[in-house]
Each structure stands twice: as C-alpha cells, then as structure tokens.
Protein backbone atom coordinates (compact mmCIF):
# COMPACT_ATOMS: atom_id res chain seq x y z
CA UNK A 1 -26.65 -12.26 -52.71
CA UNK A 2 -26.75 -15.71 -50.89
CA UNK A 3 -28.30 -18.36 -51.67
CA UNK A 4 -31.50 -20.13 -50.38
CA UNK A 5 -31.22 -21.19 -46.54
CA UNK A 6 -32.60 -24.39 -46.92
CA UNK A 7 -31.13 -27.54 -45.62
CA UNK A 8 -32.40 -30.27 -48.07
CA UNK A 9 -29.78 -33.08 -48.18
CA UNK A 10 -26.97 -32.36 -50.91
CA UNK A 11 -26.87 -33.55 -54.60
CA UNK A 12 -25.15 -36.59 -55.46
CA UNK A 13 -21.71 -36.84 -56.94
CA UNK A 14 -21.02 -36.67 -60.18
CA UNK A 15 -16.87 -37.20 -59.92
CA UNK A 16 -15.80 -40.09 -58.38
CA UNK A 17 -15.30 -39.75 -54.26
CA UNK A 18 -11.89 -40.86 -53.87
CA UNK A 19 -11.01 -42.25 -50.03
CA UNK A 20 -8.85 -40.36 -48.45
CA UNK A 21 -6.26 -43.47 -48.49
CA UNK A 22 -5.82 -42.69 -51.89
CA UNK A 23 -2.69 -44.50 -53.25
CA UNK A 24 -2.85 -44.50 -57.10
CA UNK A 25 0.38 -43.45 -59.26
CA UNK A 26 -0.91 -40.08 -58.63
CA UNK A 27 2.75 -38.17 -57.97
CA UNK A 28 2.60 -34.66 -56.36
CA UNK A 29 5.90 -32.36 -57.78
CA UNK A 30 7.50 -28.92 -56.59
CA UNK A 31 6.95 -26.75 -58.94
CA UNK A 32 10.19 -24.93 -58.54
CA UNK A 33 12.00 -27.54 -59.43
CA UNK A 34 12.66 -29.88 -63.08
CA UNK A 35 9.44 -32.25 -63.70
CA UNK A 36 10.86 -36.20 -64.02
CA UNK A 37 12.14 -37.20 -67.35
CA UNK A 38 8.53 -39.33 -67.98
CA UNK A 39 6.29 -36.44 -66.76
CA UNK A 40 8.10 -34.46 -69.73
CA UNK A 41 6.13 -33.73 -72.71
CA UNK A 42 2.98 -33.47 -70.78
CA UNK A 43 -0.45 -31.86 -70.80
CA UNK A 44 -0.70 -29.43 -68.21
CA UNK A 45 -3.89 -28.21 -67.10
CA UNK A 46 -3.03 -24.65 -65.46
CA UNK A 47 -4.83 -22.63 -62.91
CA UNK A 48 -5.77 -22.58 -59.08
CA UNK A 49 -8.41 -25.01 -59.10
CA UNK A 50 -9.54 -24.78 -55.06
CA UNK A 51 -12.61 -26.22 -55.08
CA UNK A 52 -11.95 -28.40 -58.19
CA UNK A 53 -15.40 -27.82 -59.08
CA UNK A 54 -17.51 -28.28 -62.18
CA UNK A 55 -15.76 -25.85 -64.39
CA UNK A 56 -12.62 -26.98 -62.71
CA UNK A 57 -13.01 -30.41 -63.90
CA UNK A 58 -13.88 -29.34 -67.42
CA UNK A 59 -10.42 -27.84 -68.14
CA UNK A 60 -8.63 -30.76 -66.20
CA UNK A 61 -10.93 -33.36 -68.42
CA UNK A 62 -9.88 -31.46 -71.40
CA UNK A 63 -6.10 -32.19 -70.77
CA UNK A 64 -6.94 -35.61 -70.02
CA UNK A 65 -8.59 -36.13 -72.82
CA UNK A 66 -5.67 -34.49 -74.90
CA UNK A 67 -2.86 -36.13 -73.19
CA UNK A 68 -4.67 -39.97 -73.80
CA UNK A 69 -5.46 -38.96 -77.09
CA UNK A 70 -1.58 -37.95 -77.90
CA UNK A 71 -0.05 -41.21 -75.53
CA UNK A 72 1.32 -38.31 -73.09
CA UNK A 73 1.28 -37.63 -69.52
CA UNK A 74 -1.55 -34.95 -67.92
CA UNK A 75 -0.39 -32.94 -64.96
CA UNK A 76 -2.36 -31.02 -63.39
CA UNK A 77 -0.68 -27.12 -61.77
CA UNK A 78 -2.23 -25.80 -58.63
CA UNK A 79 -0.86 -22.37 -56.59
CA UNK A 80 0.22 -22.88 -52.73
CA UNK A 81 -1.24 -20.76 -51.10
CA UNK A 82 -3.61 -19.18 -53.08
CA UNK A 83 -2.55 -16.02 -55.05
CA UNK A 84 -4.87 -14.00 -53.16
CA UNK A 85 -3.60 -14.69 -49.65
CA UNK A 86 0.38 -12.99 -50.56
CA UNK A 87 -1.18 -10.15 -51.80
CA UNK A 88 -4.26 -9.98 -49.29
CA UNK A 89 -2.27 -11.86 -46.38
CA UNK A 90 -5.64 -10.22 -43.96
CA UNK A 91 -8.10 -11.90 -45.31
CA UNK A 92 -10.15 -14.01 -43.33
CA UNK A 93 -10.40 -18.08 -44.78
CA UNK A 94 -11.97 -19.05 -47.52
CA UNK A 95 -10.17 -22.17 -49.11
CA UNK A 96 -12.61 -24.99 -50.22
CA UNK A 97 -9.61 -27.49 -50.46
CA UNK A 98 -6.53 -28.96 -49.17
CA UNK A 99 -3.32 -29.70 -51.20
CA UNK A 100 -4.21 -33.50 -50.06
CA UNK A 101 -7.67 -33.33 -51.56
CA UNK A 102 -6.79 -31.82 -54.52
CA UNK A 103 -4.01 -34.60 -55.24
CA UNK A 104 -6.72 -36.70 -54.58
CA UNK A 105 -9.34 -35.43 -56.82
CA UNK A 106 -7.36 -34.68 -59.50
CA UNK A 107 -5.73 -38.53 -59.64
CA UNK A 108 -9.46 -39.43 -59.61
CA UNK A 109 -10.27 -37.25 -62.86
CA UNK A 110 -7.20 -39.24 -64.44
CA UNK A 111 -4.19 -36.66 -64.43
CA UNK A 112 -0.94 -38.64 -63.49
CA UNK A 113 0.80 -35.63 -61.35
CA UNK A 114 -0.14 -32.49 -59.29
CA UNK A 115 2.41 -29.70 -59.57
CA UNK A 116 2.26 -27.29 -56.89
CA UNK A 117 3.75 -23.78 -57.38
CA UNK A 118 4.48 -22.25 -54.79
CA UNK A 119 3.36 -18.43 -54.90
CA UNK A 120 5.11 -16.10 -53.11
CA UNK A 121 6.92 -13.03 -53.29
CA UNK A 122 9.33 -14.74 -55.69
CA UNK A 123 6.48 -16.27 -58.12
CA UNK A 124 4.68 -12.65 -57.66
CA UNK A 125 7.52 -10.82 -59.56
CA UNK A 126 7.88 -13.11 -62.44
CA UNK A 127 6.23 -11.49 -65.79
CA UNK A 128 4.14 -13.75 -68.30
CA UNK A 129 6.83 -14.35 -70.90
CA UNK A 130 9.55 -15.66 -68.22
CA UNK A 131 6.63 -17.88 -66.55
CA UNK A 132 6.36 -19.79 -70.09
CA UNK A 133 9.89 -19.90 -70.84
CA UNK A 134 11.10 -20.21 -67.04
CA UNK A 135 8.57 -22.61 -65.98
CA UNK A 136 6.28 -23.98 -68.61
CA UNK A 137 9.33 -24.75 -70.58
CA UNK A 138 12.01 -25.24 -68.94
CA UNK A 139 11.26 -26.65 -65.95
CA UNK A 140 8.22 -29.04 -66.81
CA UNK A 141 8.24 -29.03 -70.40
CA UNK A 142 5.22 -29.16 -71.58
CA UNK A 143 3.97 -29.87 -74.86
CA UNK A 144 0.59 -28.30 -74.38
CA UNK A 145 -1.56 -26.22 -71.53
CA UNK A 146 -5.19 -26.26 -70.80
CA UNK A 147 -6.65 -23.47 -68.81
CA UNK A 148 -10.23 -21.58 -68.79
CA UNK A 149 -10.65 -18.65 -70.83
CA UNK A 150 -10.51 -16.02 -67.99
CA UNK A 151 -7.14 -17.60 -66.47
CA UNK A 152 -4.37 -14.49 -65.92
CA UNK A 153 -0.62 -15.30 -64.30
CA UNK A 154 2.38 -13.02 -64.21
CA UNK A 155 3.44 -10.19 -62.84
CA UNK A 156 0.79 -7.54 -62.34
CA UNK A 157 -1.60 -10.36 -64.01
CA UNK A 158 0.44 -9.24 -67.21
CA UNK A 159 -0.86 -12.30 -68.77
CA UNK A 160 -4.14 -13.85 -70.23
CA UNK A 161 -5.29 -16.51 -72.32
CA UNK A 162 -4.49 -14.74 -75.58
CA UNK A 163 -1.06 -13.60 -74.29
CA UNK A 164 -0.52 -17.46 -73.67
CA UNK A 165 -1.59 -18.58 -76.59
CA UNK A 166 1.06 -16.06 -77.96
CA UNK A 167 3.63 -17.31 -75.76
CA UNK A 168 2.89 -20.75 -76.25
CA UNK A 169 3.13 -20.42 -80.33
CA UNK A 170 6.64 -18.90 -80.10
CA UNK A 171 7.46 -21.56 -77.72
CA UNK A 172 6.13 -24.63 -79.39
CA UNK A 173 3.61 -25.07 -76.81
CA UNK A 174 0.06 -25.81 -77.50
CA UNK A 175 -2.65 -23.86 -75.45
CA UNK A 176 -6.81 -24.59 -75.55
CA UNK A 177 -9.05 -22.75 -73.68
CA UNK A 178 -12.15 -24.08 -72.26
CA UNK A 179 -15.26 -21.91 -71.08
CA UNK A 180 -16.92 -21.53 -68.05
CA UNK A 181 -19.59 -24.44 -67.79
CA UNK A 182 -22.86 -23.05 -66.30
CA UNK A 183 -25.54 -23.46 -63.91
CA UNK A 184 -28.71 -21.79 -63.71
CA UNK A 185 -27.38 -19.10 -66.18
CA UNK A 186 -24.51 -18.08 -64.39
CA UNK A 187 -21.24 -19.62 -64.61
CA UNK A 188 -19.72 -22.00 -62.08
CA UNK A 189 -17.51 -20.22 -59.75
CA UNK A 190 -15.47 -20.71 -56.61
CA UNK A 191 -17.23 -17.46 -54.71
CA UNK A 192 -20.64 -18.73 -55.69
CA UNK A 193 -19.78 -22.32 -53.83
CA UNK A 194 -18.34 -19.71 -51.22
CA UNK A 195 -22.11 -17.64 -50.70
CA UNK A 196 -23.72 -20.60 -50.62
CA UNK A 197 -22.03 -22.28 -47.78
CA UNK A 198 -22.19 -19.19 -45.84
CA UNK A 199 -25.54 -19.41 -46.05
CA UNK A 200 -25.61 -23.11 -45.17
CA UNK A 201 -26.56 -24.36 -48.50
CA UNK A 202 -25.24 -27.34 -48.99
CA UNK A 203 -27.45 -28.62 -52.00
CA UNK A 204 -26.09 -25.61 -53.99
CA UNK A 205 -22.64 -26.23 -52.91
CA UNK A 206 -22.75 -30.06 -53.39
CA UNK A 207 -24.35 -29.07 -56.96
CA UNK A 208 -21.50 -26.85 -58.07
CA UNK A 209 -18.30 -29.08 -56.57
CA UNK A 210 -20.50 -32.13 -58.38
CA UNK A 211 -19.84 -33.06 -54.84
CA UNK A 212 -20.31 -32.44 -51.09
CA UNK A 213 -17.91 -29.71 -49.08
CA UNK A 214 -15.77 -31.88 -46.88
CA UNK A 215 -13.73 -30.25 -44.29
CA UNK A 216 -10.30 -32.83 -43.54
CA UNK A 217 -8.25 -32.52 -40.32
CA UNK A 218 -5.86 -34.83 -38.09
CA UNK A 219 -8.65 -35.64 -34.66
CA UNK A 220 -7.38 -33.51 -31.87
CA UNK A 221 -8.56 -34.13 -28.13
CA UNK A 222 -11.22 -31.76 -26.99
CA UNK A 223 -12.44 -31.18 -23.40
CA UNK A 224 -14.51 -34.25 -23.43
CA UNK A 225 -17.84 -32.40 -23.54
CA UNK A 226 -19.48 -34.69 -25.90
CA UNK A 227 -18.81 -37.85 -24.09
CA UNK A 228 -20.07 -35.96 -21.03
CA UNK A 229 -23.71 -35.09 -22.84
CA UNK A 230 -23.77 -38.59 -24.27
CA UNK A 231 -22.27 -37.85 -27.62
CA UNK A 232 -18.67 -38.41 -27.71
CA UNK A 233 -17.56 -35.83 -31.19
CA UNK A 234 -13.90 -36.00 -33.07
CA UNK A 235 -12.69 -32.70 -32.56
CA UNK A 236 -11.28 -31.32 -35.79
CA UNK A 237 -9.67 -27.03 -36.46
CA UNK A 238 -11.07 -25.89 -39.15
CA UNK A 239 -7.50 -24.16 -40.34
CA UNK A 240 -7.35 -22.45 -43.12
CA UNK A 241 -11.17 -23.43 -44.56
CA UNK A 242 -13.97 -21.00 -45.39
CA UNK A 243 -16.22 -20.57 -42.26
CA UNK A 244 -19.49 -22.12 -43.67
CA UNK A 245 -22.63 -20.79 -41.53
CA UNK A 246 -21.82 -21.65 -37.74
CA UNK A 247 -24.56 -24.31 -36.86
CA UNK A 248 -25.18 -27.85 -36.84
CA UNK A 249 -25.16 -29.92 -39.62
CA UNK A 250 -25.59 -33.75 -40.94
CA UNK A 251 -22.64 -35.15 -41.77
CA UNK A 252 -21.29 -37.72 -43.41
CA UNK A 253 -17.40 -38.97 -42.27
CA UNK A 254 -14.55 -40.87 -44.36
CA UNK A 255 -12.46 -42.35 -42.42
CA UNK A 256 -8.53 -43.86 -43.66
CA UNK A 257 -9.36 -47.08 -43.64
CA UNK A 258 -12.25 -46.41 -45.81
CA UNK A 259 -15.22 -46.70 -43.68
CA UNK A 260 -18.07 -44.29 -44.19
CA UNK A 261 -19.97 -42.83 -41.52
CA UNK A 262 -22.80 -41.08 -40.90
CA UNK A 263 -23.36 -38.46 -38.32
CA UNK A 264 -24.39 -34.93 -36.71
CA UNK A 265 -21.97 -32.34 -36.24
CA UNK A 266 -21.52 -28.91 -34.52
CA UNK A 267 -19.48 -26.55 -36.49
CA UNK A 268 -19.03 -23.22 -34.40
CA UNK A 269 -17.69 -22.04 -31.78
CA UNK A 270 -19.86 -23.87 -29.11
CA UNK A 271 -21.90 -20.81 -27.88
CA UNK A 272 -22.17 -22.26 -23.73
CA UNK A 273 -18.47 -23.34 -23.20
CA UNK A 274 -15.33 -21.45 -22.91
CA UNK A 275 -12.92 -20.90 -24.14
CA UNK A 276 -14.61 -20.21 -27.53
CA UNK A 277 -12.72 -22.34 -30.44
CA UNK A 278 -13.59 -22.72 -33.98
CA UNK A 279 -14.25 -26.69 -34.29
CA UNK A 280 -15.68 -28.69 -36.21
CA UNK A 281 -17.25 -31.78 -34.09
CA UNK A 282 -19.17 -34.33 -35.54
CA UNK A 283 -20.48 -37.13 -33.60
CA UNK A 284 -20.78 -40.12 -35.88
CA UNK A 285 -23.34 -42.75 -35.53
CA UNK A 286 -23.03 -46.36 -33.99
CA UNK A 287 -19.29 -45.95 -33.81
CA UNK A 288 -17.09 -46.91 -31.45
CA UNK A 289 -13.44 -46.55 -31.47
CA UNK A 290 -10.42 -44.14 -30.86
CA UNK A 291 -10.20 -41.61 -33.49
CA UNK A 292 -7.47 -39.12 -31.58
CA UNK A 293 -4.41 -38.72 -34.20
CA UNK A 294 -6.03 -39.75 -37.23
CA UNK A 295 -7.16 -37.82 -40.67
CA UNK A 296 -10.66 -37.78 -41.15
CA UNK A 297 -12.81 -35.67 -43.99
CA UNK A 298 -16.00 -34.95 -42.84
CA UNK A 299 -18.77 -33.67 -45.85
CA UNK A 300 -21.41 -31.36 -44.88
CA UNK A 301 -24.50 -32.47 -46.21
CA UNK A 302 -27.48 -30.73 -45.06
CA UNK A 303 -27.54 -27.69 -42.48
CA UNK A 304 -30.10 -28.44 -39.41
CA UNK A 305 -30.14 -25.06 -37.63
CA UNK A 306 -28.01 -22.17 -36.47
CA UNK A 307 -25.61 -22.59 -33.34
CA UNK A 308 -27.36 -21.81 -29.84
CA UNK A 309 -27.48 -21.45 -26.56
CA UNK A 310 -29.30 -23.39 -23.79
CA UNK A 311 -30.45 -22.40 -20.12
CA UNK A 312 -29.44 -26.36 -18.70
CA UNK A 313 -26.68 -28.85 -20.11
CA UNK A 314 -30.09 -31.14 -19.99
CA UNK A 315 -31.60 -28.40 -22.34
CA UNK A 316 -28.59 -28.87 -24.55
CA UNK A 317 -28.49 -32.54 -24.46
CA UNK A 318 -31.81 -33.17 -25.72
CA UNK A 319 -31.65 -31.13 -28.18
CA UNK A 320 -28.84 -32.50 -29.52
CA UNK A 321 -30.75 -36.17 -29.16
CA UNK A 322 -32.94 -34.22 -31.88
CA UNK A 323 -30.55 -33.10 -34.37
CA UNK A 324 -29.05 -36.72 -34.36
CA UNK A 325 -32.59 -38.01 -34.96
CA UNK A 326 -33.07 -35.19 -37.79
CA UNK A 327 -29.56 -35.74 -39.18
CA UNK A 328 -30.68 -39.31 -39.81
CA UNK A 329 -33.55 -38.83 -41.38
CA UNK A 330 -31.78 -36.35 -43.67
CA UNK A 331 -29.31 -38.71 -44.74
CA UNK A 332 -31.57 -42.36 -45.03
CA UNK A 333 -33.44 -39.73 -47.58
C-alpha cells in the first residue's frame, strides 16, 4: 500500500515556489458573503484543492486559461476545514496545506482571488440546486466553473459533475470538467501524496505536489535542547498537518524575508526527552539569528532515518553531527 521507503532527495518543482511573503493582487474572500463588483463574472475553479497538486493545478490552469481567454477574472473556491473533518470531526490530521499556502499557490498559478467556504453544519445542509443558485450565482456570480470530473457538493453529495452541468445550463453558467492527470497509471490523488509521506517518501510526494511537502508554522520557544547538543532547532507544532513518518529528515527552510536555507530536521516526538510533543525542529545550516515569533515553511526533502533513542546525550549528539553531514550531501546533490 505505501510507497517505496527510500530517501533519495525530492523532484524538482514544476509550479513556481512562491515565498511565503507573497504580496501579489492575490485577494482572499469569505465565501458567505457577495464577491466584489470586479471579481463578478468570473471563472471559478471549484473543489477542495489541499495539496494543490498536479491534478489540482490542471483544473485551476483550465480556469485560467478560460478566464484570460474571455478578459475575466479566475477565482479559485477552497472548503475551510475540509469536508471530511465536520462529518469525521475524530479523525486524526491529514491536511497537506494551509489556507496561507494555498492563497499563495494559487496567486502563483495566476487566479486573481481565493474564496474560502466555510463548511460547516450550515454549508452541510445546503442541496446542489440552492449551492448554484445560492452561492454560485448569487453570491459570486460566476460566469463559468471548472472542476474535475469526480467533484460532488451538496447535501448528502446530492451533486456531481453532470448535475452541475445541469444546474449551470439553467442558470447561464458555464461548467468544463477536466480529468484526473496521471502518474505511473494511476491518477494523481491527495491520499496517494498522503501514503507516501507516511512512508517517508518524499520523491513521490515532491513528484505528485510538482513540489516538495512544506510544513509552515509561527517559531515557538522549545526547551533549548538543541542549543544544548550544539544544534540550536526552530521549534515549530505541526497543527493540523498529516503526520509524515516520525524521523529525521533534510530540509530545506523559507524564511519571510525570502532567504532559503538548508538544514536537518527532527520531526517526532523526540523519543529521550519528556514531555513528549509533536515538533517539527529543523536546525538550519550556517545561520545565525533569532527566529522565535516568526513564520517559517520548512519542505521535507529527503527522509534520513526513523526517530531513536540513545544510551548518552554524547550518543545523541554525534549522531546528529551525522545526519547534518548526510542532510548536506542530500541536498548539494
């Protein structure tokens, strides 16, 4: 079921990395309430999108391409939270992306606004036709939806893409469809990025998101353990992320300000210290400075070994002088 173990360094990007000081004319919009006037008249592409992945970004390049080709606006409708966590509200993590990143990565693929519905018990009652007329219509008025072909929204998931397309015709609204885009003969598909970073495969992962799996969080201050061992780390919760495999990994960091650094990391629980915490510390190379307070995204890039434990702190600290020396060599290759 997962996906090969191996730790070879990710694939290289294929969308544009925007920094995480993004500040294009990118416009993020409630979508519970009436889309601006100039965002009327849009192309919407519609659907989850966490991950934003490769079959993500062939439904959001479809509405760009649509919306340039017509002189209209593209905006691009994401769920907060994810559908799955109202009606499952148990289950353990598993988003592969922020609100912030996705505003990000979608102004990067060239749509002008996110709008974020917000799905909850009140969203979960509303039935297909009243979503078009309701939402599409009324509230952002859109001239024309993109989604991919297996998309379903309403109540009960009453609708699909033909029921849209239905909708859409009686409601002057345009609706394509756009297939899954493959890889290795099986489609593209947020739980495949999902098993393979469980099972610490970051090439796969990097392959399918046409980019690495970053984890973003505001630097909190840790027990000072690092520093201690020689190896100060920025201490970052891993909130509401999937739980790749616990181990360490190289790591590459983004920092506001746009600097790019490269580094070793610990994500885990830090088997010989208590209390045990889900962090994510990466100790970044030939830095110094004060990170505490600020938002950095930190990509995985290729998984070293599994999290363990160590008779001495000595034990521990020279081991960790040879993940930083492996972490470099995976990331100069």
């Amino acid at each position: 079921m997962f996906r090969s173990r191996s730790g070879t360094a990710c694939a290289a990007s294929i969308v544009p990395r925007p920094a995480i000081s993004y500040s294009g004319v990118m416009e993020r919009l409630d979508g519970g309430s009436a889309v601006p006037e100039r965002l009327r008249g849009g192309i919407v592409a519609l659907g989850n999108f966490d991950g934003f992945h490769a079959g993500h970004q062939a439904v959001v390049g479809r509405a760009v391409s649509r919306a340039q080709a017509e002189g209209r606006p593209t905006l691009v409708a994401t769920f907060d939270p994810h559908p799955v966590r109202h009606f499952k509200p148990d289950l353990p993590p598993f988003r592969l992306t922020t609100l912030d990143q996705r505003e990000r990565l979608f102004g990067a693929a060239g749509a002008d606004a996110m709008l974020v519905f917000h799905f909850g018990a009140e969203l979960a009652q509303v039935t297909a036709p009243d979503f078009v007329t309701d939402y599409l219509v009324s509230r952002v008025g859109a001239a024309g939806v993109v989604t991919g072909d297996d998309f379903t929204f309403g109540k009960g998931r009453g609708g699909n893409v033909d029921v849209l397309k239905m909708l859409g015709q009686a409601n002057r609204i345009s609706v394509d469809s756009v297939a899954p885009v493959s890889d290795g003969g099986e489609p593209v598909s947020s739980s495949r990025i999902r098993e393979a970073l469980e099972a610490g495969d970051c090439a796969t992962a990097a392959r399918l998101l046409t980019r690495p799996f970053a984890i973003e969080g505001v630097v909190e201050h840790g027990d000072q353990r690092g520093r201690e061992l020689g190896f100060p780390t920025a201490n970052i919760a891993l909130g509401p992320y999937l739980r790749p495999r616990f181990g360490v990994y190289a790591v590459r960091g983004r920092l506001t300000d746009d600097r790019v650094l490269d580094g070793v990391a610990n994500l885990g629980t830090r088997p010989m210290f208590d209390p045990p915490k889900e962090w994510l510390e990466p100790h970044f190379f030939d830095f110094d400075g004060d990170l505490y307070e600020q938002k950095v995204e930190v990509e995985l890039i290729a998984f070293l070994r599994d999290e363990a434990s160590f008779e001495t702190l000595d034990e521990l600290k020279a081991q960790i002088a040879a993940d930083a020396d492996d972490a470099r060599r995976r990331l100069s290759a």
